[in-house]
N, C-alpha and C. Protein backbone atom coordinates (compact mmCIF):
# COMPACT_ATOMS: atom_id res chain seq x y z
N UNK A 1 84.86 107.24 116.97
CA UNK A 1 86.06 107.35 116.15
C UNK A 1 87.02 106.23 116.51
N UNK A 2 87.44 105.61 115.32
CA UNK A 2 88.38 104.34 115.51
C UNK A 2 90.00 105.18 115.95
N UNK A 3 90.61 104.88 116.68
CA UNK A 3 91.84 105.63 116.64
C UNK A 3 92.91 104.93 116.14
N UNK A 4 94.05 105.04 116.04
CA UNK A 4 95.11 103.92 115.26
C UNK A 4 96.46 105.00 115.78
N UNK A 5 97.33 104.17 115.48
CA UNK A 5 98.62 104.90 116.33
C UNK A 5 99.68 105.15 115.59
N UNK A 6 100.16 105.69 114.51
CA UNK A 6 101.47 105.71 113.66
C UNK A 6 102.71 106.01 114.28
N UNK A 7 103.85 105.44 113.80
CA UNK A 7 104.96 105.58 114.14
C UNK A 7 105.73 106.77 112.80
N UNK A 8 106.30 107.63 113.21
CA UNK A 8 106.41 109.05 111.99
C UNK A 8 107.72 109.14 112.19
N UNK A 9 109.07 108.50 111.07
CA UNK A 9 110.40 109.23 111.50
C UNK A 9 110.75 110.11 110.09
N UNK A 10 110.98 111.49 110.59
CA UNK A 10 111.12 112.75 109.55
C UNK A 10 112.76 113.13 109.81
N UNK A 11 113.09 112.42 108.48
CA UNK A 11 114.99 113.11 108.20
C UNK A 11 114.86 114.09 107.25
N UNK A 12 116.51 114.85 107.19
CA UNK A 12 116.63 116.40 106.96
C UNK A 12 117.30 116.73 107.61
N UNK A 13 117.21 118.07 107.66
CA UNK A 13 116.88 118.90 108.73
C UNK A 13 115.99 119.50 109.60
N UNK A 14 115.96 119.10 110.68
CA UNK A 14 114.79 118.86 111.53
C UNK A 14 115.36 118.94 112.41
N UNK A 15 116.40 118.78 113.12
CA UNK A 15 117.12 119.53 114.46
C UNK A 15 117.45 120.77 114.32
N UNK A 16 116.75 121.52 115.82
CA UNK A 16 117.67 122.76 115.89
C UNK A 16 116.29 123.77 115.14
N UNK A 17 115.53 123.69 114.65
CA UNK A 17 114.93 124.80 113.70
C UNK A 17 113.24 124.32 113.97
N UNK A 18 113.01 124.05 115.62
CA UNK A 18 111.99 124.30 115.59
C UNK A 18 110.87 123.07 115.49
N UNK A 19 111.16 121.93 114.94
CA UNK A 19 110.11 121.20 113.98
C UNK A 19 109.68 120.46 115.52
N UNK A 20 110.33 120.13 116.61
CA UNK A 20 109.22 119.12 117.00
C UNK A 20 107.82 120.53 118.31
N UNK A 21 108.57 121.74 118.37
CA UNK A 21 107.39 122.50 118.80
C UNK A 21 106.51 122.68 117.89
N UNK A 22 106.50 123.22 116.53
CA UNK A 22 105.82 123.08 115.14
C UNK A 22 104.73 121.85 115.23
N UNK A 23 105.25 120.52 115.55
CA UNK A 23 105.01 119.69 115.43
C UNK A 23 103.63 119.34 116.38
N UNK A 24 104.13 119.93 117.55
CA UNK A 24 103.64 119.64 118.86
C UNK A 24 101.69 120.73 118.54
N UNK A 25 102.10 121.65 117.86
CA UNK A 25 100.94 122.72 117.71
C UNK A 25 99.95 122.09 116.85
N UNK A 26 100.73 121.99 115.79
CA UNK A 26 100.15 121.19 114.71
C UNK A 26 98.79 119.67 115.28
N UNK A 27 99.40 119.17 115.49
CA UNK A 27 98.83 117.89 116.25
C UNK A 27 97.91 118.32 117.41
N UNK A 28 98.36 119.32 118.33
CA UNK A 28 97.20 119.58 119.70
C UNK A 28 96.33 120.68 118.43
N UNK A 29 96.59 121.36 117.55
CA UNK A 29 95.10 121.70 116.94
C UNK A 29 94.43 120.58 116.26
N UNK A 30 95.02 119.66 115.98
CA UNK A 30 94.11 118.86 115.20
C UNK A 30 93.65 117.78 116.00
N UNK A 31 93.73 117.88 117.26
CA UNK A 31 93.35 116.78 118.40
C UNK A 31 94.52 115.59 118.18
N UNK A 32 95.62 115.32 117.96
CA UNK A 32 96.12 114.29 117.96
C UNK A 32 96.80 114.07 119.20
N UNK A 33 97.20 113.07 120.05
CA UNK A 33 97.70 112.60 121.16
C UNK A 33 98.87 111.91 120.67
N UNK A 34 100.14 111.96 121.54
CA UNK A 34 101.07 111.15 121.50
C UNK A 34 102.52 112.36 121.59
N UNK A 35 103.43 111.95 121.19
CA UNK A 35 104.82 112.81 121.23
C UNK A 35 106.07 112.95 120.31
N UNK A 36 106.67 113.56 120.07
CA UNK A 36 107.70 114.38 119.53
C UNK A 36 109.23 114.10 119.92
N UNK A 37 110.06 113.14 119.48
CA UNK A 37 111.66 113.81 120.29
C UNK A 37 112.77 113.52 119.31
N UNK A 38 113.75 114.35 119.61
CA UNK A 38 114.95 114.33 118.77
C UNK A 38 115.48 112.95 119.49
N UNK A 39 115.74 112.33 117.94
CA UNK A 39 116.64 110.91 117.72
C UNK A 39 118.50 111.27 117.94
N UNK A 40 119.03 110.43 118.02
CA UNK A 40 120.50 110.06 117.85
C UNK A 40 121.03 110.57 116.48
N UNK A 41 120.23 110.08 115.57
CA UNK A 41 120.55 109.87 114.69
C UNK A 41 120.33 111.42 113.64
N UNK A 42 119.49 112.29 114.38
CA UNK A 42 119.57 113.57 113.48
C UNK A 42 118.10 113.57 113.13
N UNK A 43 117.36 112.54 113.56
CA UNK A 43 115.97 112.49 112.89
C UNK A 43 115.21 113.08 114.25
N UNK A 44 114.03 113.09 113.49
CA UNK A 44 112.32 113.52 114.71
C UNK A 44 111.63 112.38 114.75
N UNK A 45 111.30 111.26 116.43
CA UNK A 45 110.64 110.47 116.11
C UNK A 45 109.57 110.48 116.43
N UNK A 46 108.04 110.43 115.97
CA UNK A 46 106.81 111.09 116.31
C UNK A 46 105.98 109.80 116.90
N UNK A 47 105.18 109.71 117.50
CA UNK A 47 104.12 108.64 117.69
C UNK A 47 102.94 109.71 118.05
N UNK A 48 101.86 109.49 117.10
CA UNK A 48 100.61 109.82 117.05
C UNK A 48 99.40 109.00 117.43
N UNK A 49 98.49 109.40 117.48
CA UNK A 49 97.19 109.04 117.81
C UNK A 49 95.67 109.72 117.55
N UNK A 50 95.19 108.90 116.97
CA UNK A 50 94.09 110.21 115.78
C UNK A 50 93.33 109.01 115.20
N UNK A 51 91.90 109.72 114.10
CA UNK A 51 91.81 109.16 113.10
C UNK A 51 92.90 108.58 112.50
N UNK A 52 92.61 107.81 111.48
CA UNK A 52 93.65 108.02 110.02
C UNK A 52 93.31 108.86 108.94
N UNK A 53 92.15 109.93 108.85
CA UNK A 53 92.28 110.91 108.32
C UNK A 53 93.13 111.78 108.97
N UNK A 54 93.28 112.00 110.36
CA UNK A 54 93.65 112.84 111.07
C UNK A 54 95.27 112.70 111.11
N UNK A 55 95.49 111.67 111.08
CA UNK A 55 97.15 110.96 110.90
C UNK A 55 97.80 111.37 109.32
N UNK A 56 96.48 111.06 108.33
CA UNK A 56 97.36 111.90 107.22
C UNK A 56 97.52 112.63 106.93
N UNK A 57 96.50 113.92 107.22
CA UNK A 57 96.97 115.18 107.68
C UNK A 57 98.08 115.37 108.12
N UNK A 58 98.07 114.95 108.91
CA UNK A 58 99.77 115.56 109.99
C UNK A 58 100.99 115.00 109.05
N UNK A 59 100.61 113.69 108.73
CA UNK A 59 101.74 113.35 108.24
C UNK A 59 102.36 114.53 106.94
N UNK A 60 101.36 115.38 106.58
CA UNK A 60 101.50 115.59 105.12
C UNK A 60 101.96 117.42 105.92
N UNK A 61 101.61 117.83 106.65
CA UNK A 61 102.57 118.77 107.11
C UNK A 61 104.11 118.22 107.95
N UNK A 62 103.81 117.39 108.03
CA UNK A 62 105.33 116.76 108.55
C UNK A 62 106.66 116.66 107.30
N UNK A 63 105.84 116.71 106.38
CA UNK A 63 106.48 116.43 104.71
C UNK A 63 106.90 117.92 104.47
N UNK A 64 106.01 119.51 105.22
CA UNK A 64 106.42 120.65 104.84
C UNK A 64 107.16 120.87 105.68
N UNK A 65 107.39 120.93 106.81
CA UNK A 65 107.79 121.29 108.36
C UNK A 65 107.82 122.53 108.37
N UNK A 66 108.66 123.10 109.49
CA UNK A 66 108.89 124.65 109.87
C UNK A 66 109.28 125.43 108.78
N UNK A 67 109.52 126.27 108.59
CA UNK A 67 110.18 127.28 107.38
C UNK A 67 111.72 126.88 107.17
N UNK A 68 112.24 126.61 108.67
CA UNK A 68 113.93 126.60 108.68
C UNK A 68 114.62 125.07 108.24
N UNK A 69 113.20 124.17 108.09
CA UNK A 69 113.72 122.56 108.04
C UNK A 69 113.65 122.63 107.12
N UNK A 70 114.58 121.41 106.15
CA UNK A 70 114.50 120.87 104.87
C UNK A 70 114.52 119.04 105.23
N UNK A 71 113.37 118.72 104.94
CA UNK A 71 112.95 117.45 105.11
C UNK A 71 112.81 116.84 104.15
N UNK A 72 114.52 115.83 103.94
CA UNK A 72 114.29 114.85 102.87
C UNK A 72 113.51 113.63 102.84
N UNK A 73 112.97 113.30 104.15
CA UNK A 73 112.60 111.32 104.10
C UNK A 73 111.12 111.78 105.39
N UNK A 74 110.45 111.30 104.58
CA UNK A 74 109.23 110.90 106.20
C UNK A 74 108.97 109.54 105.93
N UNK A 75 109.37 108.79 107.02
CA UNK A 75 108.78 107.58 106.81
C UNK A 75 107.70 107.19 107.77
N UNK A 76 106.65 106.21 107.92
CA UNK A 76 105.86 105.87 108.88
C UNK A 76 105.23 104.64 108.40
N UNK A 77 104.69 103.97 109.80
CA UNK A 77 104.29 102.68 109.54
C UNK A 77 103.06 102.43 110.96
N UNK A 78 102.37 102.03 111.05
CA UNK A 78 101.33 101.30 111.79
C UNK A 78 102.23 101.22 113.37
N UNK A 79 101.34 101.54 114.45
CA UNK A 79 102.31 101.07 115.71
C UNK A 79 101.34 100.73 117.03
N UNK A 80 101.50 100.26 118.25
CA UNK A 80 100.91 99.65 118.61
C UNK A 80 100.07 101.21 119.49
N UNK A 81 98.75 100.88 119.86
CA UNK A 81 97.71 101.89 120.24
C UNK A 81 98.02 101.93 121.94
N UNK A 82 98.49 103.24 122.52
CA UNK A 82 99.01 103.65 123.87
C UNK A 82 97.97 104.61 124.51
N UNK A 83 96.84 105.04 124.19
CA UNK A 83 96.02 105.75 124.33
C UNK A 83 96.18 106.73 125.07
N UNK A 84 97.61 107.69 124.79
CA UNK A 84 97.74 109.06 125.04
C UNK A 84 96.79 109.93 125.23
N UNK A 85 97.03 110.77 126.33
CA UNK A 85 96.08 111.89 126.29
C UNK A 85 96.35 113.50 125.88
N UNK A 86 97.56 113.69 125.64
CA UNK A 86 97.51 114.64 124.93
C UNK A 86 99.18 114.31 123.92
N UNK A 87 99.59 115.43 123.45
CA UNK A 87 100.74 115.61 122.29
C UNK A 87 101.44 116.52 122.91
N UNK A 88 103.47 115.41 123.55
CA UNK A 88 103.92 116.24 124.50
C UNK A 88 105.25 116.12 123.53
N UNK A 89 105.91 117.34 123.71
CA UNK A 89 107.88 117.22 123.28
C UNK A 89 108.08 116.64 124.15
N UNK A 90 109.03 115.73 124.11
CA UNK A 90 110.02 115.00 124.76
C UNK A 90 111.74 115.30 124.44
């Protein structure tokens, strides 16, 4: 499996209601490596590690989040490969 590393920033609401433990489950069931942490700015900034099937998956529950988030913006882009071993909150 080729792995590739995305960079994932999800605005909204996304503080406070849960999304980067959500987040954290999500990703260790689907084998993804990398981490989770609340930004400055009100956002969630994610770095993954997976397929890129496996990356768009996540990304595309990152688009639903927790029940309590309302997530207007996911953005992501290509990032450099850190070869994490597992998917931690920070």
């Amino acid at each position: 499996m080729n792995k590739t590393n995305e960079i994932i920033r999800v605005y909204g609401r996304v503080q406070g209601v849960g999304f980067r433990y959500s987040a954290q489950q999500i990703a260790t069931s689907m084998g993804i490596c990398g981490y989770v942490a609340n930004e400055s700015d009100g956002s969630v900034y994610i770095e993954a590690e997976a397929s890129s099937e496996q990356i768009n998956q996540f990304i595309e529950c990152c688009r639903k989040g927790p029940s309590r988030s309302i997530i207007q913006e996911v953005r992501h882009f290509p990032g450099q490969l850190m070869n994490y071993i597992s998917f931690r909150v920070r």
